[in-house]
Protein backbone atom coordinates (compact mmCIF):
# COMPACT_ATOMS: atom_id res chain seq x y z
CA UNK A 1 35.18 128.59 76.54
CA UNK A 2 37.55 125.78 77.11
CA UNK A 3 39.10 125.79 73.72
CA UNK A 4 40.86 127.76 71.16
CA UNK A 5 41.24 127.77 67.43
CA UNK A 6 43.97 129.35 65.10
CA UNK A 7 44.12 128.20 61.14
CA UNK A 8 44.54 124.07 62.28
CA UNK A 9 45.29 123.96 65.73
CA UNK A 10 43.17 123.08 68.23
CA UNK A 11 43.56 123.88 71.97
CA UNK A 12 41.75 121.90 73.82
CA UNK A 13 41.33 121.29 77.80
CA UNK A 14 41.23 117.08 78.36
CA UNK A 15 37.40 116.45 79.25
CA UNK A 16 35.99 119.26 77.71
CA UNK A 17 33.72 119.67 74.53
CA UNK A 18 34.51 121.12 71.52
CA UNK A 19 31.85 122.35 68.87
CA UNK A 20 32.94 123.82 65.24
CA UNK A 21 31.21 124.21 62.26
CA UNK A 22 32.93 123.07 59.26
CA UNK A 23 33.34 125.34 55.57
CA UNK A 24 34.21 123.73 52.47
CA UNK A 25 35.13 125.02 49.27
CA UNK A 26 35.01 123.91 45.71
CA UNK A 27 38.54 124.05 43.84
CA UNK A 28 37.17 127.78 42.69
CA UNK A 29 36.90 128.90 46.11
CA UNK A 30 32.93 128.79 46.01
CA UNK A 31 31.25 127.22 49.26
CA UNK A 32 30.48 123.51 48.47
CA UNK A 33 27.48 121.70 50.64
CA UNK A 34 27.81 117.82 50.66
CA UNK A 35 24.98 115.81 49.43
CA UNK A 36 23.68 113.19 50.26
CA UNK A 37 25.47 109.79 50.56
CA UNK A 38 28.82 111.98 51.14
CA UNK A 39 30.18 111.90 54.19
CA UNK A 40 32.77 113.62 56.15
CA UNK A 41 35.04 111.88 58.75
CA UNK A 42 37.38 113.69 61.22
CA UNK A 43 40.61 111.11 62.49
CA UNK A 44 42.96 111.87 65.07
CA UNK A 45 46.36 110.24 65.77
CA UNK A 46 49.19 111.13 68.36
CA UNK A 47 51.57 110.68 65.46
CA UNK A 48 50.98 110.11 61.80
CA UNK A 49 52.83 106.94 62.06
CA UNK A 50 50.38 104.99 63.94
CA UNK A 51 48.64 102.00 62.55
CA UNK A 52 45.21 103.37 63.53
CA UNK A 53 43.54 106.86 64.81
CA UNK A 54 42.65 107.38 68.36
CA UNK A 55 39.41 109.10 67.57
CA UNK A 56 37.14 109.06 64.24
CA UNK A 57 33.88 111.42 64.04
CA UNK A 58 31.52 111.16 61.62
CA UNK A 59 30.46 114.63 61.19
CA UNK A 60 27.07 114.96 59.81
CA UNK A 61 25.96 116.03 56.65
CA UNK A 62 23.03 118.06 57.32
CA UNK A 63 25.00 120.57 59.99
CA UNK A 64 28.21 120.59 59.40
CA UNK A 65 29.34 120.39 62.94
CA UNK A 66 32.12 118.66 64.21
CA UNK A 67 31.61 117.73 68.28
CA UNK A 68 34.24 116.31 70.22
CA UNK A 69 32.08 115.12 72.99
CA UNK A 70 34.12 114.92 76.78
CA UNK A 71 34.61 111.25 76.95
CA UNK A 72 36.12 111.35 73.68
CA UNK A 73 39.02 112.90 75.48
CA UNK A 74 39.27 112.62 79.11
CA UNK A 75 41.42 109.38 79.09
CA UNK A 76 43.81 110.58 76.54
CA UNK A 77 47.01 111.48 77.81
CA UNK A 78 48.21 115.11 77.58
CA UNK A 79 49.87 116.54 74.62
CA UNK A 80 49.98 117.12 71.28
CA UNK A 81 48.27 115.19 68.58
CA UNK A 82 47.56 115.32 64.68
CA UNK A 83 44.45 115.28 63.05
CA UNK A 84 42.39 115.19 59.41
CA UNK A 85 39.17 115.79 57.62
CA UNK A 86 37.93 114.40 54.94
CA UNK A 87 35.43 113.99 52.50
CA UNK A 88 34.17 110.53 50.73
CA UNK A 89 32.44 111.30 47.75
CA UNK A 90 29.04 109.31 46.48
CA UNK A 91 31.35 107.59 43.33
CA UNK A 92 34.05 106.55 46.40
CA UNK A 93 36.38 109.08 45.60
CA UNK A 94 38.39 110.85 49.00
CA UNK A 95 39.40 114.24 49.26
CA UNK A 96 41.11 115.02 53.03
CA UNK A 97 40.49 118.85 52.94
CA UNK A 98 42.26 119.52 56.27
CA UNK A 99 45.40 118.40 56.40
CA UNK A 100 48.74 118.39 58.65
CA UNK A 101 46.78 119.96 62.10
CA UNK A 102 47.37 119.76 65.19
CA UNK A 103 45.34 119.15 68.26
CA UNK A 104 46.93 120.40 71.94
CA UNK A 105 45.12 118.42 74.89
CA UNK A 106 46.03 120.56 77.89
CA UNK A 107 45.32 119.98 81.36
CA UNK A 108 42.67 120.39 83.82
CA UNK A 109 41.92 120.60 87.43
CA UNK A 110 39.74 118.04 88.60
């Protein structure tokens, strides 16, 4: 496995994929499933400043898996970046449910 996850950080080798499945829990700690007309978006940045995010995934409702394919990342520069989740409810309102991680692109051998 190319990859490594502790709490919010993701290790990740530049060009590889990344697969994880994605828990969420209601305000009483109780698993919450989206339904439908929800959807969940995963946004990453090199720094929080920046006007816009370098990557956005929709991750899909129906398996909860977030997939950062190999072309997302194997023309992004090596280092650290900053990422979200979130959650857009069917009445419009968000909830980011991840928030402050980090994301380490390390290097490869081509």
């Amino acid at each position: 496995m190319s990859y490594s996850v502790k709490k919010t950080t993701i290790n990740l080798t530049r060009g590889d994929t990344f697969h994880a499945n994605i828990v969420m829990h209601d305000s009483e700690g109780n698993p919450y499933y989206p339904v439908e007309g929800e959807t969940i978006r995963f946004a990453m940045k090199k720094d929080y400043s920046d006007a816009e995010p370098l990557l956005v995934i929709d991750v899909p409702i129906e398996t909860m898996e977030l997939i950062i394919s190999s072309e997302d990342t194997k023309n992004l520069p090596f280092g650290s970046y900053v990422w979200d989740m979130q959650i857009t409810r069917v009445n419009g309102d968000i909830d980011t449910f991840i928030t402050k991680a980090s994301l380490v692109l390390t290097e490869e051998v081509d």
